[in-house]
PDB file of N, CA and C in Angstrom:
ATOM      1  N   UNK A   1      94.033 -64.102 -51.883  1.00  0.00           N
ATOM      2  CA  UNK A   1      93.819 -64.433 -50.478  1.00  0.00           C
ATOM      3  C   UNK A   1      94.108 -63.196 -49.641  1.00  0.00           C
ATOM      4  N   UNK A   2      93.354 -63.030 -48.851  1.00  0.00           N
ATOM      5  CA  UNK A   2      92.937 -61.699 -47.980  1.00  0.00           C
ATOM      6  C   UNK A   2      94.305 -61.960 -46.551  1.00  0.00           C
ATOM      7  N   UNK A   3      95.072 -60.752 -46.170  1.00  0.00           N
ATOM      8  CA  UNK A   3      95.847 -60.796 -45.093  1.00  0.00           C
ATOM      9  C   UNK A   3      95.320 -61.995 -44.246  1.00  0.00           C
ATOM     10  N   UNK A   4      94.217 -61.414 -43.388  1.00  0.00           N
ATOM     11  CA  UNK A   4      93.728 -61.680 -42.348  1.00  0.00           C
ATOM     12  C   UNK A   4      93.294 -63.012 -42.538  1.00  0.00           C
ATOM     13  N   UNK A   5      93.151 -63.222 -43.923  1.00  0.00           N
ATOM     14  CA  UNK A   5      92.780 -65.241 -44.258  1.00  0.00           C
ATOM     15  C   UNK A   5      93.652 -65.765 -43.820  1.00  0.00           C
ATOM     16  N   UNK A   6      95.106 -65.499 -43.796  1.00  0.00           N
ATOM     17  CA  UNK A   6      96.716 -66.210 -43.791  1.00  0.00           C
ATOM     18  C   UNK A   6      96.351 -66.676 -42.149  1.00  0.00           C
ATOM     19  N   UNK A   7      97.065 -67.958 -42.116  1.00  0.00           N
ATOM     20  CA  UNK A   7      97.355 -67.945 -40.983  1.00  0.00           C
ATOM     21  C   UNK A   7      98.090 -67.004 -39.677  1.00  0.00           C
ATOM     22  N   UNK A   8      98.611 -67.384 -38.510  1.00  0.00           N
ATOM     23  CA  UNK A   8      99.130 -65.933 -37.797  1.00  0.00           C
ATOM     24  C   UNK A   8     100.476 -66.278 -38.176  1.00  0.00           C
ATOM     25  N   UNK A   9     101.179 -66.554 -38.488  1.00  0.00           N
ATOM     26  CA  UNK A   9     102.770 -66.870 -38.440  1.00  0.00           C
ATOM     27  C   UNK A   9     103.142 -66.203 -40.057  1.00  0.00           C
ATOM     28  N   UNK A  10     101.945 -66.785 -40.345  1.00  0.00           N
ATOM     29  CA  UNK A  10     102.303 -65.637 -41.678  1.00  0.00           C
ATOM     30  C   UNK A  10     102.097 -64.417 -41.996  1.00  0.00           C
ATOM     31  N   UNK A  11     101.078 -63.591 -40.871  1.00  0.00           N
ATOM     32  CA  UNK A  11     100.766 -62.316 -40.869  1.00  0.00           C
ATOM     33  C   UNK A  11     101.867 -61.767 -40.069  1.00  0.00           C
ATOM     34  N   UNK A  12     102.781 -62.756 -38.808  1.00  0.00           N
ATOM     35  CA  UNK A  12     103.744 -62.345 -38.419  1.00  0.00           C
ATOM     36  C   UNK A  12     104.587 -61.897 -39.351  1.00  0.00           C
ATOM     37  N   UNK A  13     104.840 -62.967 -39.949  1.00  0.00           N
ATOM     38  CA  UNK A  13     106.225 -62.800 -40.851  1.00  0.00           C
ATOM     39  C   UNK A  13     106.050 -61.597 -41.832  1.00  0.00           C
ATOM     40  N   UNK A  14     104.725 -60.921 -42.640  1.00  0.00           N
ATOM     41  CA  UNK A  14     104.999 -60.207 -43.101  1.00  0.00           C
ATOM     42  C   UNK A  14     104.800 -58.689 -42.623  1.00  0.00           C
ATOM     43  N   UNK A  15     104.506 -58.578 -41.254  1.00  0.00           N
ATOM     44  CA  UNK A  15     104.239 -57.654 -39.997  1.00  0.00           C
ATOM     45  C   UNK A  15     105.816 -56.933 -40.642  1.00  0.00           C
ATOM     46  N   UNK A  16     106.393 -58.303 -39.521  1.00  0.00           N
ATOM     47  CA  UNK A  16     107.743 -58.089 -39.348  1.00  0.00           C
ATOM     48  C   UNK A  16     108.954 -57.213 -40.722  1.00  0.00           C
ATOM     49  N   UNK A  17     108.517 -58.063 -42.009  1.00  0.00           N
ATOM     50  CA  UNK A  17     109.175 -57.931 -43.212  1.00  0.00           C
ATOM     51  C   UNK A  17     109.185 -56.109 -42.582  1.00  0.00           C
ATOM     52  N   UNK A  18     107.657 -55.646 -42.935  1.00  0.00           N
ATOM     53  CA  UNK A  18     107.019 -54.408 -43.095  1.00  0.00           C
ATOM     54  C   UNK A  18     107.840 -53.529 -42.154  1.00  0.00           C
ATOM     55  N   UNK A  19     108.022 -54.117 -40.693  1.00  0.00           N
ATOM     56  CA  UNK A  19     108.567 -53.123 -39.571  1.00  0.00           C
ATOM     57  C   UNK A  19     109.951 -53.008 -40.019  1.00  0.00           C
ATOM     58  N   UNK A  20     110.464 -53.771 -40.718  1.00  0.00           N
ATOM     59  CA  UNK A  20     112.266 -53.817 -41.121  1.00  0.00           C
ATOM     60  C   UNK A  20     112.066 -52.830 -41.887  1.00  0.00           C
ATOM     61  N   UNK A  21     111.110 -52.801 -43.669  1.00  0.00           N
ATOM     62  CA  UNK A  21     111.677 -51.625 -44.674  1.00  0.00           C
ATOM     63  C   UNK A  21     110.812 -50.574 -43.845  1.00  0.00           C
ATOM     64  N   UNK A  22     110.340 -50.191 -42.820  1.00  0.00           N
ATOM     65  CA  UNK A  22     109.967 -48.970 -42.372  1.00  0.00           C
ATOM     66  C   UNK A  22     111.136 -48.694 -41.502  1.00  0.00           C
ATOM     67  N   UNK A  23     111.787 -49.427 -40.779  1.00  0.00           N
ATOM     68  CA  UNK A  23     112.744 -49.280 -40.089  1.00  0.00           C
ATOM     69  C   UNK A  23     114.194 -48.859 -40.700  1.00  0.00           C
ATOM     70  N   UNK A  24     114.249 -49.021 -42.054  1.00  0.00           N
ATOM     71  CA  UNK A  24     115.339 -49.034 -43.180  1.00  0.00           C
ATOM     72  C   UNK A  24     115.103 -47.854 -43.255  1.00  0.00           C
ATOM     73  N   UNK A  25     113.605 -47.061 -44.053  1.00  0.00           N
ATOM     74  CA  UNK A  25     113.446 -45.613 -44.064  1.00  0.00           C
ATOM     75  C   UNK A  25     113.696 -44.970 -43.187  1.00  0.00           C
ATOM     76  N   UNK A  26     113.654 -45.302 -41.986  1.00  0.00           N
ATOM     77  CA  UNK A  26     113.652 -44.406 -40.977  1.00  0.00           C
ATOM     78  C   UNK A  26     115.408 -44.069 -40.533  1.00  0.00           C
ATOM     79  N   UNK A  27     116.298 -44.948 -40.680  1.00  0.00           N
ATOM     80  CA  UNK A  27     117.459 -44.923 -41.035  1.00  0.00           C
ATOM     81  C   UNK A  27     117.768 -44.274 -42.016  1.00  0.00           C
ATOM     82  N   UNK A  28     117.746 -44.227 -43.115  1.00  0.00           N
ATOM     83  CA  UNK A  28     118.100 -43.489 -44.812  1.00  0.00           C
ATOM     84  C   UNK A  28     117.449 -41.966 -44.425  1.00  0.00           C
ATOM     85  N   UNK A  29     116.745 -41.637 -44.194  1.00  0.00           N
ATOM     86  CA  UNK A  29     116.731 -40.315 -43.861  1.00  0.00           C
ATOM     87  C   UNK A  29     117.444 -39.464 -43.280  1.00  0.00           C
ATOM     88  N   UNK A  30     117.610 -38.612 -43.942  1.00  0.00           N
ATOM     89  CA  UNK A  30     119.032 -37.537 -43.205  1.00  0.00           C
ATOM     90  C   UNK A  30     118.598 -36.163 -42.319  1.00  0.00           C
ATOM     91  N   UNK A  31     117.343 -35.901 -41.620  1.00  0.00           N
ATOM     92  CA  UNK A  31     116.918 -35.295 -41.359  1.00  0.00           C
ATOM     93  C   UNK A  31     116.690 -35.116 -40.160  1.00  0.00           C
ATOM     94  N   UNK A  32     116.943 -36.085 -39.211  1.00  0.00           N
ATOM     95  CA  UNK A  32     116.641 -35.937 -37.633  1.00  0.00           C
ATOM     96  C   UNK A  32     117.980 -37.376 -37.228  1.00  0.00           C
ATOM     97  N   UNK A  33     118.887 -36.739 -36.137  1.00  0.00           N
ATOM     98  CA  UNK A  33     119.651 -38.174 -35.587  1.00  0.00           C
ATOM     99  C   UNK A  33     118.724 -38.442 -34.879  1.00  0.00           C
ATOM    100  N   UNK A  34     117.622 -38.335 -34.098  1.00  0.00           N
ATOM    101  CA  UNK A  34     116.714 -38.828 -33.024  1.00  0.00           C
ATOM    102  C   UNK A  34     116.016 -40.263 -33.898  1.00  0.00           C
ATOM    103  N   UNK A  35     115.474 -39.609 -35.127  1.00  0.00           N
ATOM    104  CA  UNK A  35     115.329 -40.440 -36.186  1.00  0.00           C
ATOM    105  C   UNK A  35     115.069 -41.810 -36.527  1.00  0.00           C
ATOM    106  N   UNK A  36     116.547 -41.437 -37.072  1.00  0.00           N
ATOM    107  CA  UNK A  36     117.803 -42.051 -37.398  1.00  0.00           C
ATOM    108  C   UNK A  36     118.566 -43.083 -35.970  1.00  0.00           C
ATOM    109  N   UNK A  37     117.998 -43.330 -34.634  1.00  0.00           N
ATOM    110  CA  UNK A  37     118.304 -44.260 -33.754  1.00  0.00           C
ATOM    111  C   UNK A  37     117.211 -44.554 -32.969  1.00  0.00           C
ATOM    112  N   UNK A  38     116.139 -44.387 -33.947  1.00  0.00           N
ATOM    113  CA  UNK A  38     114.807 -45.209 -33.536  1.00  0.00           C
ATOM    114  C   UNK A  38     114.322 -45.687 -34.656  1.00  0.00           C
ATOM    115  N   UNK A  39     115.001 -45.906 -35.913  1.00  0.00           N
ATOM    116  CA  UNK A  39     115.043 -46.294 -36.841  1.00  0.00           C
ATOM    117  C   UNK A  39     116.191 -47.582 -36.773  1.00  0.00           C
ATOM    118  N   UNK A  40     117.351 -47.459 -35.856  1.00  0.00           N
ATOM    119  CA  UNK A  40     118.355 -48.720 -35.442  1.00  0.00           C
ATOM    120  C   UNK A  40     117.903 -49.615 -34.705  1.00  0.00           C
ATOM    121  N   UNK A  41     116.756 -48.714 -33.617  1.00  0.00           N
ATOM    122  CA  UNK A  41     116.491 -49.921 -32.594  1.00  0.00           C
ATOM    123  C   UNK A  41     115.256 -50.589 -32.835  1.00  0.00           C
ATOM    124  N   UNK A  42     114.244 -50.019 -34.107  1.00  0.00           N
ATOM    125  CA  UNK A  42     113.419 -50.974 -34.719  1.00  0.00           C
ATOM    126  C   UNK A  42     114.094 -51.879 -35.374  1.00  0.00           C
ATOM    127  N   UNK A  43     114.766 -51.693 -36.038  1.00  0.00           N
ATOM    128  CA  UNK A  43     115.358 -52.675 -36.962  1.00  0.00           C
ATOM    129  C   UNK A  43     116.348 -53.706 -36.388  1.00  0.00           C
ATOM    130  N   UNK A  44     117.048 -53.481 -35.223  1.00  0.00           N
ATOM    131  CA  UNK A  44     117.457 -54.509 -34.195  1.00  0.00           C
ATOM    132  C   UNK A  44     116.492 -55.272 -33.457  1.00  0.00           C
ATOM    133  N   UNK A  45     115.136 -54.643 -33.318  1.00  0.00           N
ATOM    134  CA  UNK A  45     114.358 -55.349 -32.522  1.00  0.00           C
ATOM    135  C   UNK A  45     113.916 -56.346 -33.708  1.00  0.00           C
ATOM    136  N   UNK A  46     112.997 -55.438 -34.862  1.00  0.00           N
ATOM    137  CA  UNK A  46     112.872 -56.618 -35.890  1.00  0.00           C
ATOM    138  C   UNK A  46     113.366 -57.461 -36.491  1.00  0.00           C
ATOM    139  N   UNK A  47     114.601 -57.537 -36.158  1.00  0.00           N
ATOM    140  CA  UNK A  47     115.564 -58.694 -36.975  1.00  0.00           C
ATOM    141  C   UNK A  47     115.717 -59.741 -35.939  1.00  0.00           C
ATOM    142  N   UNK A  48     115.775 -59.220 -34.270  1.00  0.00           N
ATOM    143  CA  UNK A  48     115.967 -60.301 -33.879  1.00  0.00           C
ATOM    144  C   UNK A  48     114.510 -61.602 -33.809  1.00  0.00           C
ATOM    145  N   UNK A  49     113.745 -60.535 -34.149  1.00  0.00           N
ATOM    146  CA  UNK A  49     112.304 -61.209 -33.865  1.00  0.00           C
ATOM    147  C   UNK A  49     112.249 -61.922 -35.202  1.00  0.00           C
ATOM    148  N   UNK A  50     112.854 -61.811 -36.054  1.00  0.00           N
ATOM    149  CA  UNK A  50     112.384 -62.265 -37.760  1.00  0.00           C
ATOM    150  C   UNK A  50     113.128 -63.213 -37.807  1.00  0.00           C
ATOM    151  N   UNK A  51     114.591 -63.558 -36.650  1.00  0.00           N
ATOM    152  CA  UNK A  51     115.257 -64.277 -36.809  1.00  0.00           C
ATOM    153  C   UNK A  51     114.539 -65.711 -36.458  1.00  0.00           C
ATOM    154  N   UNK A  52     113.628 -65.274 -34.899  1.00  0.00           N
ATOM    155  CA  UNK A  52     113.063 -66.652 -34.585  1.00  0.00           C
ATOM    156  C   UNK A  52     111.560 -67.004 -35.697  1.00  0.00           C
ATOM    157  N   UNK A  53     110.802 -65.871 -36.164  1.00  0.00           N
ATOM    158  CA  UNK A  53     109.810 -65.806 -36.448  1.00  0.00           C
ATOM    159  C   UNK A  53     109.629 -66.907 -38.093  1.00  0.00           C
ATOM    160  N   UNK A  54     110.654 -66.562 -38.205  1.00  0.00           N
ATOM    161  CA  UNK A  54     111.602 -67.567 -39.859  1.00  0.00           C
ATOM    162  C   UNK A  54     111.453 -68.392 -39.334  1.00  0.00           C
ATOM    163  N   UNK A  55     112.081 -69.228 -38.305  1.00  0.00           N
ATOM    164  CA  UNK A  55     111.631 -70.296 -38.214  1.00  0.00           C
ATOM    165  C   UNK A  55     110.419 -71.135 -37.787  1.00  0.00           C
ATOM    166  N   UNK A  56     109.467 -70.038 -37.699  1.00  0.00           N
ATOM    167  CA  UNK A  56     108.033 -70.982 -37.318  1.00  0.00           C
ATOM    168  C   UNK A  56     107.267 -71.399 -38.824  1.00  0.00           C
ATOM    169  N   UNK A  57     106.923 -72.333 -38.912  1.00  0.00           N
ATOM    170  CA  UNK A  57     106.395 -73.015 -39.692  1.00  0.00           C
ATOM    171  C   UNK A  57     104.721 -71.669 -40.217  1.00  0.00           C
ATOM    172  N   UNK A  58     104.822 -71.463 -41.584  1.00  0.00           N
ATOM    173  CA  UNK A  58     104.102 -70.418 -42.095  1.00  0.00           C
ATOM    174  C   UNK A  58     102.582 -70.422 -41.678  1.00  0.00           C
ATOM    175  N   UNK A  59     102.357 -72.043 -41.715  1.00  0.00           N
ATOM    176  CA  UNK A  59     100.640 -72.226 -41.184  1.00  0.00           C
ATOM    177  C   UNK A  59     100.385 -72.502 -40.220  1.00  0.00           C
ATOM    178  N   UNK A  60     101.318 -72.264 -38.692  1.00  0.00           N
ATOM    179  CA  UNK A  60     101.081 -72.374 -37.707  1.00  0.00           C
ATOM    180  C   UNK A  60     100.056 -70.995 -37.235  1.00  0.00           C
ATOM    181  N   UNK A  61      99.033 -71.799 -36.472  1.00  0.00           N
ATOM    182  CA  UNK A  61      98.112 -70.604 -36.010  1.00  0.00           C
ATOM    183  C   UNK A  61      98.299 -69.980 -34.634  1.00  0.00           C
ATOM    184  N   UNK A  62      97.673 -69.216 -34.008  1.00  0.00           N
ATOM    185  CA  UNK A  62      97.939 -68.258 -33.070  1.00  0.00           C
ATOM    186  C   UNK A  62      98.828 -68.623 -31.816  1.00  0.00           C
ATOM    187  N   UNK A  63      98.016 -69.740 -31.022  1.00  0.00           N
ATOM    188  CA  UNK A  63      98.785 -70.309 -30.439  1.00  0.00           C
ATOM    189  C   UNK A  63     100.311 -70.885 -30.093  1.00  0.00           C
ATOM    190  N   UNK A  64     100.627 -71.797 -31.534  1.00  0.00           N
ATOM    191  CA  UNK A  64     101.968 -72.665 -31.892  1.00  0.00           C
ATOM    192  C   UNK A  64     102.732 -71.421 -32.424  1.00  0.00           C
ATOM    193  N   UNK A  65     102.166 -70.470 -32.673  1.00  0.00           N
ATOM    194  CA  UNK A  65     103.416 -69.217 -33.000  1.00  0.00           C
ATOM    195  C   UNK A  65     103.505 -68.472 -32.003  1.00  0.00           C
ATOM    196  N   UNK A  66     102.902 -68.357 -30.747  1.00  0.00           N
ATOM    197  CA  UNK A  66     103.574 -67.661 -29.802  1.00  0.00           C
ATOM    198  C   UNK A  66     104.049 -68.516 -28.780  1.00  0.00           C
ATOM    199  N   UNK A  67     104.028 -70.144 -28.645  1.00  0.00           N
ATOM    200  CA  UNK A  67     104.721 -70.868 -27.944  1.00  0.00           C
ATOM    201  C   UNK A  67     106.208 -70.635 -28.569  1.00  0.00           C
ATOM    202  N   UNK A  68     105.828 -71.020 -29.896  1.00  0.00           N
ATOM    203  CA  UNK A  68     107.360 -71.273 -30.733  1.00  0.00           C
ATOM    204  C   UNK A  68     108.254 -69.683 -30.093  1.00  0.00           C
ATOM    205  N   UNK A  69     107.501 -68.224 -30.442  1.00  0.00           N
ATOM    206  CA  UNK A  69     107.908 -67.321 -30.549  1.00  0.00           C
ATOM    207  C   UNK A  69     108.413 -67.236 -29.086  1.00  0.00           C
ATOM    208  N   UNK A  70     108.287 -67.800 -28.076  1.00  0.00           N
ATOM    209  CA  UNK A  70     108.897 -67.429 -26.732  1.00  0.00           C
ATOM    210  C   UNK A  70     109.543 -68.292 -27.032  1.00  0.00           C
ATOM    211  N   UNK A  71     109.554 -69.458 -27.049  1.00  0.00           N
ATOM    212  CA  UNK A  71     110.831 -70.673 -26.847  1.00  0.00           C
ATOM    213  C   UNK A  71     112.191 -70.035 -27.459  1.00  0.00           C
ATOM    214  N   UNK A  72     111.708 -69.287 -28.718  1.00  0.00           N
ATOM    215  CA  UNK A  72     112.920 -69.075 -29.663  1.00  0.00           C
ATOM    216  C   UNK A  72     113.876 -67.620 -28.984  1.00  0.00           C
ATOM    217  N   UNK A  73     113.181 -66.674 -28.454  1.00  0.00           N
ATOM    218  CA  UNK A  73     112.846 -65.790 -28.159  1.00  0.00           C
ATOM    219  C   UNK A  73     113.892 -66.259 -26.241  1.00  0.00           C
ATOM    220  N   UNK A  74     113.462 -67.137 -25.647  1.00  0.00           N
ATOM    221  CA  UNK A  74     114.658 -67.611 -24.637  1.00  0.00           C
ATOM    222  C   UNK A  74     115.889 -67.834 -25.255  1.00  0.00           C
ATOM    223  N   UNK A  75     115.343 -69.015 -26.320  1.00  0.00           N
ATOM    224  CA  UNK A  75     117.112 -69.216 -26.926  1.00  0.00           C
ATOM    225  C   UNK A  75     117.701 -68.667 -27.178  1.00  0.00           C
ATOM    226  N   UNK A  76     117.239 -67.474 -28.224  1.00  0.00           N
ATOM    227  CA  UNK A  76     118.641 -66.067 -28.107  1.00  0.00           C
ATOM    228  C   UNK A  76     118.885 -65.576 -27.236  1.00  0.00           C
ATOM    229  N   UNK A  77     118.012 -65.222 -26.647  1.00  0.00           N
ATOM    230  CA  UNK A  77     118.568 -64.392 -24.859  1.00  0.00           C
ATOM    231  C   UNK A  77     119.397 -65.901 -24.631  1.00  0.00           C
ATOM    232  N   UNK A  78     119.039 -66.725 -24.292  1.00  0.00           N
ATOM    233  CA  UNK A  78     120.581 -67.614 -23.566  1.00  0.00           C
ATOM    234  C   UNK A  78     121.697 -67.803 -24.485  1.00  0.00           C
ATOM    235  N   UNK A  79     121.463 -67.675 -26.025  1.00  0.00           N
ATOM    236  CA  UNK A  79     122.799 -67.618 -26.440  1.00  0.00           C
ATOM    237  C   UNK A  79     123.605 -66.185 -26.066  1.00  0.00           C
ATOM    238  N   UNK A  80     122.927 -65.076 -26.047  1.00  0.00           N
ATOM    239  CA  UNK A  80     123.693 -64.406 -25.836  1.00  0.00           C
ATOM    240  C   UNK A  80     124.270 -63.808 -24.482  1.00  0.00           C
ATOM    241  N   UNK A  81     123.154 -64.490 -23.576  1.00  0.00           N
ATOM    242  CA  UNK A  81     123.535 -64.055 -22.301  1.00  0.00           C
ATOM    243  C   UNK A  81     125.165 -65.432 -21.766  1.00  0.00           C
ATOM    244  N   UNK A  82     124.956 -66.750 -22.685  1.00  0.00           N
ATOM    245  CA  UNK A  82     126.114 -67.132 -22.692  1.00  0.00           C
ATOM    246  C   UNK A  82     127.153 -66.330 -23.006  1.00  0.00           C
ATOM    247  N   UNK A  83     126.745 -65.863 -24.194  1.00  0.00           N
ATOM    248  CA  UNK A  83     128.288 -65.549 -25.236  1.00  0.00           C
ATOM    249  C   UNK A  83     128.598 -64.018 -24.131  1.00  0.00           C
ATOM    250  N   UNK A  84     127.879 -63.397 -23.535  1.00  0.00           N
ATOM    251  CA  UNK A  84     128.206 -62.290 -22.591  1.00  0.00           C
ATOM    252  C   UNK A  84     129.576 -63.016 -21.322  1.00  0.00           C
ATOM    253  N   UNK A  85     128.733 -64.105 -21.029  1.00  0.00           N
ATOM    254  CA  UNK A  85     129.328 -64.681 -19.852  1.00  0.00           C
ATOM    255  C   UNK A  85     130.884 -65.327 -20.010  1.00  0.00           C
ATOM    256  N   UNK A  86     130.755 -65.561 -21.678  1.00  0.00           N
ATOM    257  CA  UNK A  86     132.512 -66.332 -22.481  1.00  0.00           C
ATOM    258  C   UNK A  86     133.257 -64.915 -22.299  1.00  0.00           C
ATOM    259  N   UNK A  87     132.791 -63.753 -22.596  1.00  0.00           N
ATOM    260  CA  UNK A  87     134.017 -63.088 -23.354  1.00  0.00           C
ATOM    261  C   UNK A  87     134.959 -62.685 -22.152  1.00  0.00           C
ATOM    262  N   UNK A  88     134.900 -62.986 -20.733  1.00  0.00           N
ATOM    263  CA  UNK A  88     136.168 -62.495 -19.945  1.00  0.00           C
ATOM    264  C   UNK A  88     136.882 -64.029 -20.380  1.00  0.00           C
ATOM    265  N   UNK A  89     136.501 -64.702 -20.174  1.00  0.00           N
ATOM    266  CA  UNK A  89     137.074 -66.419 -20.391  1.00  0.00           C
ATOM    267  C   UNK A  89     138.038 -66.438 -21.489  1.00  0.00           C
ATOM    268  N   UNK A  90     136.629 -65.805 -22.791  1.00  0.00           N
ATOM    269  CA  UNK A  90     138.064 -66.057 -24.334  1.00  0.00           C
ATOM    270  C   UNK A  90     138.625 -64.890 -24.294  1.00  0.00           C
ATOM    271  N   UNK A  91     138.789 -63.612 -23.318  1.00  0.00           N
ATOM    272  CA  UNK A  91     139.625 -62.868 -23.935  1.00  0.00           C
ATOM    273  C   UNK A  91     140.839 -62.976 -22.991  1.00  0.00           C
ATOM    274  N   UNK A  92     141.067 -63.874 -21.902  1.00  0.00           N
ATOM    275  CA  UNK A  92     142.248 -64.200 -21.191  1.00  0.00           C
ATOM    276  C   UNK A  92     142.811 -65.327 -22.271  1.00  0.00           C
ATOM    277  N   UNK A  93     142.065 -66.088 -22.587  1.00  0.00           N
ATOM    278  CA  UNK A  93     142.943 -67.120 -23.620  1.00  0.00           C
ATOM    279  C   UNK A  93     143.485 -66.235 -24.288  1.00  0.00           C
ATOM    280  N   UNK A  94     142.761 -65.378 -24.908  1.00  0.00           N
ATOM    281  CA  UNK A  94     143.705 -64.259 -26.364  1.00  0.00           C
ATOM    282  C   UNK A  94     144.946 -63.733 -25.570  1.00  0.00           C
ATOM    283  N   UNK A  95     144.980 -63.096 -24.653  1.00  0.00           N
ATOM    284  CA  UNK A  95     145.940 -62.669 -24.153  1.00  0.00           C
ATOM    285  C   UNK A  95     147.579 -63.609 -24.015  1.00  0.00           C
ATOM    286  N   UNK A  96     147.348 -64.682 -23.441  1.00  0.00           N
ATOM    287  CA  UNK A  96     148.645 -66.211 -23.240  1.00  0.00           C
ATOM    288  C   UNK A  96     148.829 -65.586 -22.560  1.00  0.00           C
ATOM    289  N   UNK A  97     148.416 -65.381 -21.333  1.00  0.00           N
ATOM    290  CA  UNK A  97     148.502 -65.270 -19.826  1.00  0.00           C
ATOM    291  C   UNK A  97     149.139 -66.648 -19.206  1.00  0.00           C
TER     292      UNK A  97
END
């Protein structure tokens, strides 16, 4: 079965796989730090995207994978723009103020 036969969620998913071990090489190389932190921020971007992208169902087509892919794609931004908004909160608890 030909790439482009797969549905899109599955050409995502193995987009993505692809941008991570290029993003891995680009890290493992010892030859440029410029590199070597555009090689971190692919691989941060692709993981967070692979994180929601995993969960779309493999034979979803163009559409239902980029609804899914924003919905999922808010939810981490609000988990983390929560967990931004906790840490003055839990780090006065740590303290026993």
């Amino acid at each position: 079965m030909g790439f482009f036969r797969l549905p899109f969620a599955s050409q995502l998913q193995i987009v993505l796989l692809v941008g991570m071990i290029l993003a891995f090489l680009l890290i493992a190389q010892n030859q440029s730090v410029d590199v070597y932190g555009y090689g971190l921020l692919l691989l941060i971007g692709f993981s967070l995207l692979q994180v929601v992208a995993g969960n779309i169902p493999p034979q979803t087509r163009l559409f239902g994978t980029l609804v899914r892919l924003v919905l999922g794609l808010v939810v981490v931004a609000a988990v983390f723009g929560i967990g931004i908004l906790l840490v003055p909160y839990l780090a006065q608890l740590g303290r026993g103020d």
